[in-house]
C-alpha atoms as a PDB file:
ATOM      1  CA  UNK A   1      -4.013   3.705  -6.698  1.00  0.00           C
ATOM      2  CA  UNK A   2      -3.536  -0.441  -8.068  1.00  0.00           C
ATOM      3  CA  UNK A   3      -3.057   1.239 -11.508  1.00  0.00           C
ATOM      4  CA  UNK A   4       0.218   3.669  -9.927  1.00  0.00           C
ATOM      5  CA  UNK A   5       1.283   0.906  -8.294  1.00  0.00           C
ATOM      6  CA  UNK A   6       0.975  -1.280 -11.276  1.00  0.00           C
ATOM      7  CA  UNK A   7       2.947   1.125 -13.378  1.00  0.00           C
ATOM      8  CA  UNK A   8       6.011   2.162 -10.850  1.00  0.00           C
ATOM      9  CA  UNK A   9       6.643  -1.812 -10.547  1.00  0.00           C
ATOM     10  CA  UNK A  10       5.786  -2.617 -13.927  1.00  0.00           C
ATOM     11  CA  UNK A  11       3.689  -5.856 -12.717  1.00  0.00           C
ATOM     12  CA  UNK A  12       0.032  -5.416 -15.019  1.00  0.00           C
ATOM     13  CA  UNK A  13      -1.536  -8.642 -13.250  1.00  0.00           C
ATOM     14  CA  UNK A  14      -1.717  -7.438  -9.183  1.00  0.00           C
ATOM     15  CA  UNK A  15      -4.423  -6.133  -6.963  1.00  0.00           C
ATOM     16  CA  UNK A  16      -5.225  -5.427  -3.201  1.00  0.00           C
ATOM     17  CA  UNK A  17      -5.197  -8.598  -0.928  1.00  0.00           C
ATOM     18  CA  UNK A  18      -8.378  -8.859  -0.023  1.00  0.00           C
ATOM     19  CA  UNK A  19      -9.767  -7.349   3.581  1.00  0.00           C
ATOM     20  CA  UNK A  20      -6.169  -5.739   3.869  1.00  0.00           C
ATOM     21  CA  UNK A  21      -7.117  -2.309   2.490  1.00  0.00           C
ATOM     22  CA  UNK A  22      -7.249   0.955   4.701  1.00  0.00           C
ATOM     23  CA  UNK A  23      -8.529   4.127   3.304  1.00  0.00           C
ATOM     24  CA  UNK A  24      -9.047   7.727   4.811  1.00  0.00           C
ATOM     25  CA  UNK A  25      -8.931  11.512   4.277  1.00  0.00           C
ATOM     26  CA  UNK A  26      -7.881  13.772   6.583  1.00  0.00           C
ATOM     27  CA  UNK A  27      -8.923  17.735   6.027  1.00  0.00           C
ATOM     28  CA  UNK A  28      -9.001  17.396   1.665  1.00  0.00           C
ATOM     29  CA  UNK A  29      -6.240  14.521   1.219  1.00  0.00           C
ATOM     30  CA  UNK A  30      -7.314  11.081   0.979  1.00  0.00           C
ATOM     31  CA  UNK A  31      -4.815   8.029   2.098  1.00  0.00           C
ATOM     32  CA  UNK A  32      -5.064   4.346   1.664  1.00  0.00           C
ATOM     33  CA  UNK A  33      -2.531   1.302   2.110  1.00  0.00           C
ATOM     34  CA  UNK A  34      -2.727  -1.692   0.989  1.00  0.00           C
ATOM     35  CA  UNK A  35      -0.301  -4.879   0.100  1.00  0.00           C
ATOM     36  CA  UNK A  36      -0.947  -6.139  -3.349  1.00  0.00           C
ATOM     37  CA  UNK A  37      -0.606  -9.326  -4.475  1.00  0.00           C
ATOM     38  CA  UNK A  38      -0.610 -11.648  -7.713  1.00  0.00           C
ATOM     39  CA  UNK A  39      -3.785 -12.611  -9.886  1.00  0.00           C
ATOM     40  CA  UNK A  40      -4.417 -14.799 -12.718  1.00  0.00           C
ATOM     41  CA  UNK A  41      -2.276 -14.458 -15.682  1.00  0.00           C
ATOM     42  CA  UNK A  42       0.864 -13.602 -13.507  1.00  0.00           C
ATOM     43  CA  UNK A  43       3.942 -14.191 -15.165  1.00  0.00           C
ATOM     44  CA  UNK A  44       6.847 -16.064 -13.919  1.00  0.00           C
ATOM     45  CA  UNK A  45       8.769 -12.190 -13.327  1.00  0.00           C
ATOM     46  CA  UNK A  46       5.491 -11.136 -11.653  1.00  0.00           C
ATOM     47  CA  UNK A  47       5.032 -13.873  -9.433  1.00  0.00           C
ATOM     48  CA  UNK A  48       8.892 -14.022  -8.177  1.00  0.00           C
ATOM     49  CA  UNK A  49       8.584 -10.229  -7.713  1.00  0.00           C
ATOM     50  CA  UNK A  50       5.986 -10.006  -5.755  1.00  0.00           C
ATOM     51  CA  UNK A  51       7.776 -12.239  -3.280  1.00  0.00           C
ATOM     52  CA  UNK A  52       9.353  -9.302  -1.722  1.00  0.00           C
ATOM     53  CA  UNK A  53       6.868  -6.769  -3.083  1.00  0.00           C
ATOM     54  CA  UNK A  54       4.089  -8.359  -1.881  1.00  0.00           C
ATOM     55  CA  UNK A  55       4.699  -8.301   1.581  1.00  0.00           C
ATOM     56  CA  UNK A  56       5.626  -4.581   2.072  1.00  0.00           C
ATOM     57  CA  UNK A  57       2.392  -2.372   2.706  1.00  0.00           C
ATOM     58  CA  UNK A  58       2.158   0.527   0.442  1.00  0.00           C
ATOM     59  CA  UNK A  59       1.071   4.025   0.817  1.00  0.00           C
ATOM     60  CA  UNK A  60      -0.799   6.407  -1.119  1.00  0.00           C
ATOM     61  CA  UNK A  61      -2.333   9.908  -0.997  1.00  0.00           C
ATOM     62  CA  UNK A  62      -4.837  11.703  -3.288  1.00  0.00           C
ATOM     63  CA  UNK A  63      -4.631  15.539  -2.431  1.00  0.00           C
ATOM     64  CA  UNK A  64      -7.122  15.649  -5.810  1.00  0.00           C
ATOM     65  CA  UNK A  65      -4.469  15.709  -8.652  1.00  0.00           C
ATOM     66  CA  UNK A  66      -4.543  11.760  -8.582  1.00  0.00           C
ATOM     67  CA  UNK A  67      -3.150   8.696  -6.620  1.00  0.00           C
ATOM     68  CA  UNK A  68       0.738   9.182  -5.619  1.00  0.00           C
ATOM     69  CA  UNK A  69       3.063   6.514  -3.736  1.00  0.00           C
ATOM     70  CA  UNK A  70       3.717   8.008  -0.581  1.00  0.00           C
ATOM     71  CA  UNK A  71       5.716   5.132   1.241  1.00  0.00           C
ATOM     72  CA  UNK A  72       6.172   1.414   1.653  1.00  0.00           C
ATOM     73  CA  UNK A  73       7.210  -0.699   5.035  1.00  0.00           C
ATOM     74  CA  UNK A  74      10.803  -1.820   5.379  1.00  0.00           C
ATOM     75  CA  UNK A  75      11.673  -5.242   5.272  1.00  0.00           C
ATOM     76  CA  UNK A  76      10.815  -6.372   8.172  1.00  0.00           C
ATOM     77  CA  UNK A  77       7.813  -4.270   8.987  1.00  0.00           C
ATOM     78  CA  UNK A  78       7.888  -1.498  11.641  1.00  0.00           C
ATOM     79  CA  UNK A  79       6.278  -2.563  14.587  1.00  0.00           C
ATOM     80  CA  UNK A  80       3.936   0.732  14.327  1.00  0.00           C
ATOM     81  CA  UNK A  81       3.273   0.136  10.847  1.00  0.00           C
ATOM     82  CA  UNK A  82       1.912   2.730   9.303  1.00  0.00           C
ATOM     83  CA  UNK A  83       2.632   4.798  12.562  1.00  0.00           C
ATOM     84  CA  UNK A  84       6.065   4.732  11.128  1.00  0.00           C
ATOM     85  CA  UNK A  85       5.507   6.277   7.841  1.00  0.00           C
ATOM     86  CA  UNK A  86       5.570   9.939   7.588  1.00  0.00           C
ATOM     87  CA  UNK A  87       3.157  10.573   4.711  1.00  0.00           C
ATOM     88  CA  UNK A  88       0.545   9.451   7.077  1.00  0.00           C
ATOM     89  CA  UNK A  89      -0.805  11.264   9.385  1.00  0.00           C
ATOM     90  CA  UNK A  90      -1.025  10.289  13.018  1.00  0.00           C
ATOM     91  CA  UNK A  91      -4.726  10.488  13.540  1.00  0.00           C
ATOM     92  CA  UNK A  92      -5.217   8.333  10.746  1.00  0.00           C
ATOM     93  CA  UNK A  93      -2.516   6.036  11.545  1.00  0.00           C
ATOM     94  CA  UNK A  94      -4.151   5.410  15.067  1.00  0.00           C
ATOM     95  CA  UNK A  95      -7.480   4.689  13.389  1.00  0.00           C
ATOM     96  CA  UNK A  96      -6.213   2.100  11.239  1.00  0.00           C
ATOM     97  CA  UNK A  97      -4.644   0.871  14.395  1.00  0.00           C
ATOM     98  CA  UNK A  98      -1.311   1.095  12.878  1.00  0.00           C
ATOM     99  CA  UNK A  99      -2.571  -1.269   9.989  1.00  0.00           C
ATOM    100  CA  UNK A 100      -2.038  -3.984  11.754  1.00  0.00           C
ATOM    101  CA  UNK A 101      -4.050  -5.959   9.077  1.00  0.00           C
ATOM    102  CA  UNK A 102      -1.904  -4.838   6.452  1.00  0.00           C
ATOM    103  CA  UNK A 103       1.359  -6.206   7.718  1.00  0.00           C
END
């Protein structure tokens, strides 16, 4: 999932924050969100980029051919989260209590 992510915003040096990460499978799919943020040997690019990246949640599935980006959050957030993004589904949505730790 950080290695998709990595690649479709071309930014080698960012990872999960830290106690921010939801992850989940409902019937054979597996979900997780997450916001990423910078790590040591950021470049200038990455760091100004992850200004606005950064504070978006992102969305993945797994339905066993690999990690895909599913969604992100608008800017500003939805108030229901990951409620709001279709890829998700609604059972797991409420479980993560709308990822209220991601936002």
């Amino acid at each position: 999932m950080t290695r998709v992510y990595r690649q479709m915003v071309h930014f080698p040096h960012i990872e999960p924050v830290p106690h921010g990460f939801f992850y989940g499978q409902c019937g054979t799919v597996h979900y997780a969100a997450t916001r990423f943020q910078p790590v040591e040997g950021a470049t200038y690019e990455e760091l100004v980029g992850m200004q606005d990246e950064g504070s978006a949640a992102q969305y993945f599935s797994d339905s066993g051919s690999g990690w895909a980006h599913v969604g992100s959050d608008g800017f500003p957030a939805s108030p229901h989260g990951c409620g709001d993004i279709p890829a998700i589904p609604d059972a797991l949505a409420e479980a993560w209590k709308n990822c209220s730790i991601a936002r």
